[in-house]
C-alpha atoms as a PDB file:
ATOM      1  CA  UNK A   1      31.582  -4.708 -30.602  1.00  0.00           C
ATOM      2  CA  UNK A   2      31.322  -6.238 -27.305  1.00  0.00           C
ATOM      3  CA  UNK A   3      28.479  -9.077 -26.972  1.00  0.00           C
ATOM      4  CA  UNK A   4      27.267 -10.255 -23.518  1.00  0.00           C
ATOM      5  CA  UNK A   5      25.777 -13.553 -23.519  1.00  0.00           C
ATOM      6  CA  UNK A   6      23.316 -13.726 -19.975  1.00  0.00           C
ATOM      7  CA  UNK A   7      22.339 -10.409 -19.764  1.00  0.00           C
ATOM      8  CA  UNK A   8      19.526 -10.424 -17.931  1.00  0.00           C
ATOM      9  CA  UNK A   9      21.027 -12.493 -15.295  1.00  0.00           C
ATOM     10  CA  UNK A  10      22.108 -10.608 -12.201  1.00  0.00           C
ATOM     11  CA  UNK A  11      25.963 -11.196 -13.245  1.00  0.00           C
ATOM     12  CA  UNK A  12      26.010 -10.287 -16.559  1.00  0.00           C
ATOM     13  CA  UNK A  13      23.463  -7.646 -16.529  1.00  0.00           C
ATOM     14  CA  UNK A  14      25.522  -6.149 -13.788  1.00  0.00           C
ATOM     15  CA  UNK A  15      28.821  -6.192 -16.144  1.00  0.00           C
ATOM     16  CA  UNK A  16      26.704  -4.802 -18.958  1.00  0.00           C
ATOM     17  CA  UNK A  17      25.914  -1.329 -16.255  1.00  0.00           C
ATOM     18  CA  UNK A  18      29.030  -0.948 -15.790  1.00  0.00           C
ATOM     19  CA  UNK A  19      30.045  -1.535 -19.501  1.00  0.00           C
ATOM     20  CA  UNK A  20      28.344   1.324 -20.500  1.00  0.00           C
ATOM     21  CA  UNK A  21      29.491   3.651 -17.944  1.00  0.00           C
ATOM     22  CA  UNK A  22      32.880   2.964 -20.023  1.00  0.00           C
ATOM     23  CA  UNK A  23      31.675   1.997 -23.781  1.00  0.00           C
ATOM     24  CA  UNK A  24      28.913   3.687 -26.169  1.00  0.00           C
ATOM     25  CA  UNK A  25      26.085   1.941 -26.073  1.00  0.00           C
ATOM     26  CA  UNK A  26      25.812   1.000 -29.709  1.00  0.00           C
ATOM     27  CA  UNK A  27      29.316  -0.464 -29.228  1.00  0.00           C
ATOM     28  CA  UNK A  28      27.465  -3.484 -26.681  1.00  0.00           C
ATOM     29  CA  UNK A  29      25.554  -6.070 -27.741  1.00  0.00           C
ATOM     30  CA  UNK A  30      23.479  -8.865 -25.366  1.00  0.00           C
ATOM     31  CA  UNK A  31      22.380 -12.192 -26.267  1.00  0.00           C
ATOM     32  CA  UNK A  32      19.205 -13.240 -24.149  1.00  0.00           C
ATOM     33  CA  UNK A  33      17.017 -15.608 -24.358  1.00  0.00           C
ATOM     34  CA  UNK A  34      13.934 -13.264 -23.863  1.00  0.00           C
ATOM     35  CA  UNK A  35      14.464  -9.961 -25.633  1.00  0.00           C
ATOM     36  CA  UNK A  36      11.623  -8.383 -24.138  1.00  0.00           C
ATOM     37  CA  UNK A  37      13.445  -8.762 -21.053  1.00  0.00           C
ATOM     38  CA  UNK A  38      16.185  -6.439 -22.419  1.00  0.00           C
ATOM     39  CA  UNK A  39      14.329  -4.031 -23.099  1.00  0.00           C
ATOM     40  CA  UNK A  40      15.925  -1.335 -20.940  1.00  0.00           C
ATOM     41  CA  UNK A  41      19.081  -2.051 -22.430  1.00  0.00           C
ATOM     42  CA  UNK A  42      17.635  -1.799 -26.251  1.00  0.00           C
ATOM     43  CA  UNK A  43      16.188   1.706 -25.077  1.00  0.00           C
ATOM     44  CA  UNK A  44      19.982   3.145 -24.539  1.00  0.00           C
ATOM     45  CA  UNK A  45      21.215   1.720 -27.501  1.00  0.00           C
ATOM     46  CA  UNK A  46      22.337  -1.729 -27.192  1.00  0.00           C
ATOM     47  CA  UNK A  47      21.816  -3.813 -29.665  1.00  0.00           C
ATOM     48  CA  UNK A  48      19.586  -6.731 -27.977  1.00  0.00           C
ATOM     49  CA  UNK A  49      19.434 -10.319 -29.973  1.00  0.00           C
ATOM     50  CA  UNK A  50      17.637 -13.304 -29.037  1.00  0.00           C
ATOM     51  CA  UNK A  51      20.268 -16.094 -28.720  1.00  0.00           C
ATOM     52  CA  UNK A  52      20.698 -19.116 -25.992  1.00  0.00           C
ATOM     53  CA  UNK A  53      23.105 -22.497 -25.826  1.00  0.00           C
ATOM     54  CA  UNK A  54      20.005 -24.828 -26.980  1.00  0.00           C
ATOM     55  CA  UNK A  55      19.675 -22.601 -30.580  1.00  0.00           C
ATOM     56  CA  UNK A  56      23.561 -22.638 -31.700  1.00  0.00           C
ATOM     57  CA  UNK A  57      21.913 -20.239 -35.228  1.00  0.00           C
ATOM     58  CA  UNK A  58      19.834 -17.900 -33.399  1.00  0.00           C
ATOM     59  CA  UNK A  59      23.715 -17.639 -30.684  1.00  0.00           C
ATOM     60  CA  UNK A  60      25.553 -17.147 -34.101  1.00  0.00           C
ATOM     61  CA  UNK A  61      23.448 -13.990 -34.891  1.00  0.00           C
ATOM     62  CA  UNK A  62      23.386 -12.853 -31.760  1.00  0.00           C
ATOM     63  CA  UNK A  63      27.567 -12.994 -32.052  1.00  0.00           C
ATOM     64  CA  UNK A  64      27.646 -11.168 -35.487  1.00  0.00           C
ATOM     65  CA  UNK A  65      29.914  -8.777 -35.763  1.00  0.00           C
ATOM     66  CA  UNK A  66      31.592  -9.359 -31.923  1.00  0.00           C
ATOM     67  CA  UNK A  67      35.294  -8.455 -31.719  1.00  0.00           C
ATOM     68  CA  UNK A  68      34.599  -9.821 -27.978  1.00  0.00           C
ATOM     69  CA  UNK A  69      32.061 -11.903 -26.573  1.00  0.00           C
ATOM     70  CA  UNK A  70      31.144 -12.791 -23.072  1.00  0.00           C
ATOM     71  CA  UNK A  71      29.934 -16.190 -22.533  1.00  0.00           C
ATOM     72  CA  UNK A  72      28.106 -17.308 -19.053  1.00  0.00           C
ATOM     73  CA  UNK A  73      28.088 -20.451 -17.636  1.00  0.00           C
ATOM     74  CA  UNK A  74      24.799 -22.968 -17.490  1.00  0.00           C
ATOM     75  CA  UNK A  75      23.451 -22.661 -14.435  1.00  0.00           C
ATOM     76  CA  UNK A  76      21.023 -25.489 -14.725  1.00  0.00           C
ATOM     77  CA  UNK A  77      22.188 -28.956 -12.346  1.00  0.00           C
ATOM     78  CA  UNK A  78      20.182 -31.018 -14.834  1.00  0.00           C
ATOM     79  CA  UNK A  79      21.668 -30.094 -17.876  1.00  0.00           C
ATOM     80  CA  UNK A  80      25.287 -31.049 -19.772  1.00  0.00           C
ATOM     81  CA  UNK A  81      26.942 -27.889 -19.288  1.00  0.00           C
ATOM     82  CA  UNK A  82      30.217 -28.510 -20.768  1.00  0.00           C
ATOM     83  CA  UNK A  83      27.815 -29.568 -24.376  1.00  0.00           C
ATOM     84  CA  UNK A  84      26.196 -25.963 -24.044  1.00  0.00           C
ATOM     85  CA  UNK A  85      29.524 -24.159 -23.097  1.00  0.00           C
ATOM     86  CA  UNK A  86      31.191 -25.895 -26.027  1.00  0.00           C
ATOM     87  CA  UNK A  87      28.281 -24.623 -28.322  1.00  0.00           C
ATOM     88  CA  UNK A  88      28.397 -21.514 -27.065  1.00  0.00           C
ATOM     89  CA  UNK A  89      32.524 -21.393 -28.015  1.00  0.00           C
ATOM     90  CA  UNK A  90      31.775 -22.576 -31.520  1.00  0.00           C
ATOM     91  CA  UNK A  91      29.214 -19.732 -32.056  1.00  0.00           C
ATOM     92  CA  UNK A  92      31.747 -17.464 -31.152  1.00  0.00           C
ATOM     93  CA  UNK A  93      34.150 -18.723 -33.094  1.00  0.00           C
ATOM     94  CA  UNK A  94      31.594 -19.630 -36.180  1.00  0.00           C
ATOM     95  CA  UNK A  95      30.839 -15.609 -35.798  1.00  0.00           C
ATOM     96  CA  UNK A  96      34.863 -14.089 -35.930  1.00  0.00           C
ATOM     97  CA  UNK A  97      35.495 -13.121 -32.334  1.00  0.00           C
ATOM     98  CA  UNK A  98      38.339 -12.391 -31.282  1.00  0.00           C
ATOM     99  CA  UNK A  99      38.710 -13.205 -27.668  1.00  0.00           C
ATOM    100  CA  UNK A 100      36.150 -15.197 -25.872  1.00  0.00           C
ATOM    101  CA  UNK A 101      35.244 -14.928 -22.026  1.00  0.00           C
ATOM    102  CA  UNK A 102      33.946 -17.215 -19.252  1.00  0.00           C
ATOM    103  CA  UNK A 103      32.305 -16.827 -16.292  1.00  0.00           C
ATOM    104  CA  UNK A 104      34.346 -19.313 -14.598  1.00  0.00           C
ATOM    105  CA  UNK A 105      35.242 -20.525 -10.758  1.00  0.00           C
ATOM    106  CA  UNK A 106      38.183 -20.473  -8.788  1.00  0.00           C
ATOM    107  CA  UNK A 107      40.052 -22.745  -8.058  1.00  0.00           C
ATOM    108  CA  UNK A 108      38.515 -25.007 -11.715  1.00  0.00           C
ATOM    109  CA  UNK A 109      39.784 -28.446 -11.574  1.00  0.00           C
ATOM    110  CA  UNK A 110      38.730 -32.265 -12.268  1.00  0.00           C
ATOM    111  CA  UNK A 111      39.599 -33.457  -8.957  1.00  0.00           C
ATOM    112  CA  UNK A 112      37.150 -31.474  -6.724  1.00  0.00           C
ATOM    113  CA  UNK A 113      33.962 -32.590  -5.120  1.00  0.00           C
ATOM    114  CA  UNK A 114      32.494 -29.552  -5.931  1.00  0.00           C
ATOM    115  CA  UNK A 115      30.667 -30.623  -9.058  1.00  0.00           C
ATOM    116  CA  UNK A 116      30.691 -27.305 -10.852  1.00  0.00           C
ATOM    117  CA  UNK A 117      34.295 -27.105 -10.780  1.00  0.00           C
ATOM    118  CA  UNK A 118      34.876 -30.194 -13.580  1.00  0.00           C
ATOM    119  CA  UNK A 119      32.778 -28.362 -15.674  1.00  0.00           C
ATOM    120  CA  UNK A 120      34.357 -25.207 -15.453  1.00  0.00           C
ATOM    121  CA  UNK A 121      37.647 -27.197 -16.258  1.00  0.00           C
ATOM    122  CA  UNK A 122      36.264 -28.999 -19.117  1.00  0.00           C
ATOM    123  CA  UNK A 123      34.757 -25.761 -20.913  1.00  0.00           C
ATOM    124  CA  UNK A 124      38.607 -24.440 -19.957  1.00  0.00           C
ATOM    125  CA  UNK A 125      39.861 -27.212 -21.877  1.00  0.00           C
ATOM    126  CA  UNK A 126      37.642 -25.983 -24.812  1.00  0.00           C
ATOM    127  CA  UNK A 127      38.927 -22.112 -24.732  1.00  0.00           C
ATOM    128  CA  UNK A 128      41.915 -23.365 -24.920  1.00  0.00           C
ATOM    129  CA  UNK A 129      41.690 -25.510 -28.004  1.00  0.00           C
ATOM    130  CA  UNK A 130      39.407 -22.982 -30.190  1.00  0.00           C
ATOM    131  CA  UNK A 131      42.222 -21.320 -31.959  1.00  0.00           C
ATOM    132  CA  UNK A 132      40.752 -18.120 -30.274  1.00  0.00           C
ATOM    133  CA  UNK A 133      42.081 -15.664 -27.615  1.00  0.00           C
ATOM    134  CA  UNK A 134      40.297 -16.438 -24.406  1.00  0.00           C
ATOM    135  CA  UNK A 135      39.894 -15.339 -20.624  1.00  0.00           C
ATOM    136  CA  UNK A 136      38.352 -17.172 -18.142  1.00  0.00           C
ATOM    137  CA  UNK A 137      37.104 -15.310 -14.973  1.00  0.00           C
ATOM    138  CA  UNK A 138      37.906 -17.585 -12.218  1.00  0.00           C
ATOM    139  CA  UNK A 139      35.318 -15.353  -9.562  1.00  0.00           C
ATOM    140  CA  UNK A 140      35.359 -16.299  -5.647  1.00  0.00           C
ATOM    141  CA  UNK A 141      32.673 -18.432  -3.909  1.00  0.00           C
ATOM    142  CA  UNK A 142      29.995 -15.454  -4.020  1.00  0.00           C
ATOM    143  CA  UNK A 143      29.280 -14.103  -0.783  1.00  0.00           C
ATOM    144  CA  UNK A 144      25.618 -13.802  -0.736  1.00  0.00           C
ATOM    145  CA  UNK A 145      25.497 -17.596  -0.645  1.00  0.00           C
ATOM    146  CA  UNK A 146      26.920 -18.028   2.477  1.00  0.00           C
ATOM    147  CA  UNK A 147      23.395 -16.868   3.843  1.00  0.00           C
ATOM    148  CA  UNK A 148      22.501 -20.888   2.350  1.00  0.00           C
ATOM    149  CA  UNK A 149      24.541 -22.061   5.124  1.00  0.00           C
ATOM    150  CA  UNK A 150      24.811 -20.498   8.183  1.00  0.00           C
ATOM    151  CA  UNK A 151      21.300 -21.792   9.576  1.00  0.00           C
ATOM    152  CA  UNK A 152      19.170 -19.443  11.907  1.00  0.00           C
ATOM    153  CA  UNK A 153      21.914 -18.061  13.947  1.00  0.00           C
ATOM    154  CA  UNK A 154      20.657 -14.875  14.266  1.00  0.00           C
ATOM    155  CA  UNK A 155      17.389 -16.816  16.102  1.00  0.00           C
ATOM    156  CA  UNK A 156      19.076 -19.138  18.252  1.00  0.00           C
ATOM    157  CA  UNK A 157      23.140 -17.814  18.434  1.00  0.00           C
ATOM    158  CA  UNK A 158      24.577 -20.780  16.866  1.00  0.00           C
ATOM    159  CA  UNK A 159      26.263 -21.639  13.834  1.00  0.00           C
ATOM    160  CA  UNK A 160      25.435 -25.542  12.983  1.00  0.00           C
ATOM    161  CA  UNK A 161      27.675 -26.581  10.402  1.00  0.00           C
ATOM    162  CA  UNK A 162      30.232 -29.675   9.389  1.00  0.00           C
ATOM    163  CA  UNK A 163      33.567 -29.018   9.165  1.00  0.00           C
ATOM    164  CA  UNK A 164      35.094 -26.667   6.765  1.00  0.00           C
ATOM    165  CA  UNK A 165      38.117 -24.770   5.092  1.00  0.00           C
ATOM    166  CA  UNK A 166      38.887 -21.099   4.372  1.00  0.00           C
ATOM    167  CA  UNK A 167      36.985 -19.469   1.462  1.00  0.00           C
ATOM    168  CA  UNK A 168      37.640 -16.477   0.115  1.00  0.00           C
ATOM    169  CA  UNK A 169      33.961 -15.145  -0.310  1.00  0.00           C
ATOM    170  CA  UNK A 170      34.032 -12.089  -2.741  1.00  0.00           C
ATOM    171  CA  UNK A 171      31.337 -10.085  -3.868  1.00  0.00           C
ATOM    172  CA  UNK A 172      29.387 -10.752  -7.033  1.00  0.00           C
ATOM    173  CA  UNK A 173      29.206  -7.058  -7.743  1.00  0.00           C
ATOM    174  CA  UNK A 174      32.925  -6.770  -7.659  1.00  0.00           C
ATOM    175  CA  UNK A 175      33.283  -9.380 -10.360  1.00  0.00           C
ATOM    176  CA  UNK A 176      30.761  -8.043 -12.331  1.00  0.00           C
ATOM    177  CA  UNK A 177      32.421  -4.576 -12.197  1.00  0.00           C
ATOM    178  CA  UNK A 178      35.790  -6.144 -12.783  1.00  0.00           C
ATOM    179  CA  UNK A 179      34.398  -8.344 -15.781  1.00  0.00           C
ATOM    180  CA  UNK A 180      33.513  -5.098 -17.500  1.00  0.00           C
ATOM    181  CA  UNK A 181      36.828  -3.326 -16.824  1.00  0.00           C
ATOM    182  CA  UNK A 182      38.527  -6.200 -18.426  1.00  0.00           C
ATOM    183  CA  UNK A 183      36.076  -5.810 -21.534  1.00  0.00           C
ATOM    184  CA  UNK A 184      36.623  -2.147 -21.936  1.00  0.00           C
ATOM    185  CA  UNK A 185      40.361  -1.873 -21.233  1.00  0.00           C
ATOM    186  CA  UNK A 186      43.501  -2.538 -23.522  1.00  0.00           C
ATOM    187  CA  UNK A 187      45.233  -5.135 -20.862  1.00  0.00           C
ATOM    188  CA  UNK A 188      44.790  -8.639 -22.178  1.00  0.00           C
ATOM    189  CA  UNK A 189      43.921 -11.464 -19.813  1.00  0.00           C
ATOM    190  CA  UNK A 190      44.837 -15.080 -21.198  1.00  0.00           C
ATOM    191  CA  UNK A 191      43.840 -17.740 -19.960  1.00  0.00           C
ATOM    192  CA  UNK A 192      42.338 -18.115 -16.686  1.00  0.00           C
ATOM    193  CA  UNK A 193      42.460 -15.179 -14.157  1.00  0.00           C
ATOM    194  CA  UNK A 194      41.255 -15.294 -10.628  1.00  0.00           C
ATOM    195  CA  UNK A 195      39.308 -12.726  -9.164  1.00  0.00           C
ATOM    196  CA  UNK A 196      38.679 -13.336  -5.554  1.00  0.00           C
ATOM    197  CA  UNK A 197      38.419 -10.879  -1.992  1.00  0.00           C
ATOM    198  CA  UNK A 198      41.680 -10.955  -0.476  1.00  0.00           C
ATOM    199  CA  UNK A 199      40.909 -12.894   2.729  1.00  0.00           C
ATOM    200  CA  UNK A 200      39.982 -16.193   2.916  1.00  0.00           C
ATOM    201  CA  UNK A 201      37.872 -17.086   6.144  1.00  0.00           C
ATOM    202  CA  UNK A 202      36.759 -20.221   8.316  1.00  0.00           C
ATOM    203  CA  UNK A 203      33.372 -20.216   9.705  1.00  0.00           C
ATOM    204  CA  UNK A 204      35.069 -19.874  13.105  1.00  0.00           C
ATOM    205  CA  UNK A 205      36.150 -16.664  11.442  1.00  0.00           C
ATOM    206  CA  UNK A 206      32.214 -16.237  10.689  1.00  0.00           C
ATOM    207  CA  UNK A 207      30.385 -16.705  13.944  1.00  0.00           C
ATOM    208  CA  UNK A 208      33.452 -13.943  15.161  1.00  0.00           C
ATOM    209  CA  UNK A 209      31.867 -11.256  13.073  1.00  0.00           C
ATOM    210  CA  UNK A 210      28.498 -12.763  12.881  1.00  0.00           C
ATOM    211  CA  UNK A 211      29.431 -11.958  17.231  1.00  0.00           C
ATOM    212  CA  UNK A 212      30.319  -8.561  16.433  1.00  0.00           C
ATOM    213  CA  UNK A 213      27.706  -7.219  14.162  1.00  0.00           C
ATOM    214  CA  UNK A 214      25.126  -9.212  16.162  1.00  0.00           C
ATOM    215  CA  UNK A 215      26.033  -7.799  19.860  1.00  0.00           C
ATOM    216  CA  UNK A 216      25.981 -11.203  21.585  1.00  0.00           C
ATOM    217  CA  UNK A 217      27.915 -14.760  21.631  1.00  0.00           C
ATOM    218  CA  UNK A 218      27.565 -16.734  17.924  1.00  0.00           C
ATOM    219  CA  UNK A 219      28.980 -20.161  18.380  1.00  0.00           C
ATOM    220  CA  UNK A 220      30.159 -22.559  15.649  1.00  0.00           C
ATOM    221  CA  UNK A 221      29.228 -25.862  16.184  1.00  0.00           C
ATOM    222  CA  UNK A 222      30.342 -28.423  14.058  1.00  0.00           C
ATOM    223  CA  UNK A 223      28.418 -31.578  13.118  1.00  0.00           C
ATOM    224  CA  UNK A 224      28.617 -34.474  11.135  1.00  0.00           C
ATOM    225  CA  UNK A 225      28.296 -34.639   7.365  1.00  0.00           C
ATOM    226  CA  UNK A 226      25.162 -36.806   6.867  1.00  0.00           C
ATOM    227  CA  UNK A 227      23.465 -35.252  10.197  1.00  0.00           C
ATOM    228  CA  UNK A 228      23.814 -31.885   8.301  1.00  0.00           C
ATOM    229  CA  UNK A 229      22.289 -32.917   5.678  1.00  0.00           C
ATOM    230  CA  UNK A 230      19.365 -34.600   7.106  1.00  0.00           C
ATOM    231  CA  UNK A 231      15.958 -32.672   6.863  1.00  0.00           C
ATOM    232  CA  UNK A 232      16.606 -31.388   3.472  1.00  0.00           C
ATOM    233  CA  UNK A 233      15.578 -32.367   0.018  1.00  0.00           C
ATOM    234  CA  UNK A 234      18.660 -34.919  -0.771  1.00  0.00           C
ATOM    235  CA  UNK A 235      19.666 -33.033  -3.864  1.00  0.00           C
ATOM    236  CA  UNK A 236      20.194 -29.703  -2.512  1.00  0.00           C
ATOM    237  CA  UNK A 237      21.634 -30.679   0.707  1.00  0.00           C
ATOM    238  CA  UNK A 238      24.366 -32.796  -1.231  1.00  0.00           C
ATOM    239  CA  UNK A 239      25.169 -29.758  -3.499  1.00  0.00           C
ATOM    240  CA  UNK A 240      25.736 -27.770  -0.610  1.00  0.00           C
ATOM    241  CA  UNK A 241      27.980 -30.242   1.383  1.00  0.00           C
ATOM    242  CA  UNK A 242      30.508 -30.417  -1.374  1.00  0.00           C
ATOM    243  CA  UNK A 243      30.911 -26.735  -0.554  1.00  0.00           C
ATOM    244  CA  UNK A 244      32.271 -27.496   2.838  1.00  0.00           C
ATOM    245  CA  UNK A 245      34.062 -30.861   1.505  1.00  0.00           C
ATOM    246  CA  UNK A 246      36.056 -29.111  -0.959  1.00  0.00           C
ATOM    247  CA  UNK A 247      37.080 -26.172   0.968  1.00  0.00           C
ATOM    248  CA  UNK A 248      38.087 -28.971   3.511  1.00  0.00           C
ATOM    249  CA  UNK A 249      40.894 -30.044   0.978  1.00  0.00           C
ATOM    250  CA  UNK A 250      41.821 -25.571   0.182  1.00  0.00           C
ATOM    251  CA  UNK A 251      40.028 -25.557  -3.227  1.00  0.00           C
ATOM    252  CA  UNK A 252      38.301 -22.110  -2.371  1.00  0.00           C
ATOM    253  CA  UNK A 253      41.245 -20.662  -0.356  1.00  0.00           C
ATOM    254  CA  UNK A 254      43.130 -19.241  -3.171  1.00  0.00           C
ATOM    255  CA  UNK A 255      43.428 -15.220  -2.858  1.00  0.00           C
ATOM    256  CA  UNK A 256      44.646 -12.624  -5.578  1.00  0.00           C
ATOM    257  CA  UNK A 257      45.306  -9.286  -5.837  1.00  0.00           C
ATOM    258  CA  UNK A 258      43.796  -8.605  -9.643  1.00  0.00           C
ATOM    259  CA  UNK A 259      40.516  -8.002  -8.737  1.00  0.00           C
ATOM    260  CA  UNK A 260      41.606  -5.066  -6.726  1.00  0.00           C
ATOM    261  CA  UNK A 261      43.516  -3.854  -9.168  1.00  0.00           C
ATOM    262  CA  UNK A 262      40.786  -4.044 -11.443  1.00  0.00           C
ATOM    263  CA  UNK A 263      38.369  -2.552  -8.734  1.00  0.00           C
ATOM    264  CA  UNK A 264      41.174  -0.086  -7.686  1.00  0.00           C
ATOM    265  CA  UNK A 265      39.664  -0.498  -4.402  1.00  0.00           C
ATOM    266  CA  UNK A 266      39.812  -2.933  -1.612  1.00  0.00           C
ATOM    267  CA  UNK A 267      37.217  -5.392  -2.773  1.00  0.00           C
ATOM    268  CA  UNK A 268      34.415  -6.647  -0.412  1.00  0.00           C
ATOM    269  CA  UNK A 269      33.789  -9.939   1.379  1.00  0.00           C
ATOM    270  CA  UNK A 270      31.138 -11.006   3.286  1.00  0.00           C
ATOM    271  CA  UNK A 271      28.408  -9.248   4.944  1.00  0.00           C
ATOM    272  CA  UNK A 272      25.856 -10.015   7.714  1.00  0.00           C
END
């Protein structure tokens, strides 16, 4: 059996569509924290448990009986990710599986200023020691979250923005789709795999096709840091300026051919 943890998410629940285009249903199961939420999976046949990082039992039984089990990763700033992800792990482990996944990011390392990416690298750190198989999905910066950034350029034709690096922003649907592939197929991934678009891009690059699909001049205008960041609740504007300072030093500009290959497509970048 195959156990998604995070179904109901749009990730996961995307890789559990696309599971069962590929597995029989009574072959999935999803851990969620609201089963009542699941319900349109438990109507095809998937077996839907209630299980969440904070209840390490109720995650157990939700795991029973998993030859594979898809973890996500905590999405919530507040919280110690890396002591969720690790009881996540020990679930798995606790309930036999044989290989354990991770939603991970590209690029996952201690030295970024990109807070999630320590985290990623700790949980990493945990795979690896668990005495289990594991794969960590390394996915792109997702692309819909460039709209976060780009201002009101479609309003007033300018990009406002401090300085930045090349990212290479991939679709979330790709990775979900790929994720799936990877759970249903006989090719074993160990250890962490990046799945990414195949171009990285500046946001010079940006207000070029932002020009393009718009008709008219989009100019990038650069800015400093802290006058960026003014005008916004402190917490969210610092979050999203360790986006631009870490793709300043390359951490996002890593591209890879496996999620094409997964895909067998040409996977999809951003879109305006």
């Amino acid at each position: 059996m195959i156990v998604i943890m995070g179904a109901t998410g749009a990730l996961n629940g995307a890789t559990v569509e696309h599971l069962l285009k590929r597995v029989p249903a009574e072959e999935i199961g999803v851990s969620v924290r609201d089963v009542a939420k699941a319900r349109h999976f438990a109507d095809r046949g998937v077996r839907v448990r209630r299980g969440s990082y904070e209840d390490p039992a109720a995650l157990r039984n939700s795991f029973e009986g998993a030859e594979k089990v898809l973890l996500v990763s905590s999405n919530d700033p507040h919280a110690d990710g890396v002591s969720l992800h690790r009881a996540g792990i020990e679930a798995a482990v606790d309930a036999g599986a044989q290989r354990i996944l991770y939603t991970s990011h590209q690029n996952s390392r201690m030295d970024t200023p990109f807070p999630p990416g320590p985290e990623h690298a700790a949980t990493e750190r945990i795979l690896a020691e668990s005495g289990v198989a594991w794969t960590a999905l390394r996915n792109g910066f997702y692309a819909h979250s460039i709209g976060w950034l780009l201002g009101n350029w479609r309003e007033d034709g300018v990009i406002t923005a401090p300085a930045d690096g090349p990212v290479s922003w991939t679709d979330r649907a790709d990775v979900a789709e790929a994720a799936a592939v990877i759970l249903a197929g006989n090719r074993a991934f160990d250890g962490p795999v990046t799945l990414t678009a195949r171009q990285a891009v500046t946001f010079d690059d940006v207000a070029e096709l932002a020009s393009r699909v718009s008709g008219r001049e989009v100019k990038r205008v650069v800015v400093d840091d802290e006058e960026w960041t003014a005008g916004e609740p402190e917490e969210i504007a610092r979050m999203k300026l360790t986006m631009f300072q870490a793709s300043r030093q390359g951490h996002f500009a890593e591209t890879s051919q496996v999620l094409a290959e997964l895909l067998g497509r040409e996977p999809r970048g951003i879109t305006l």
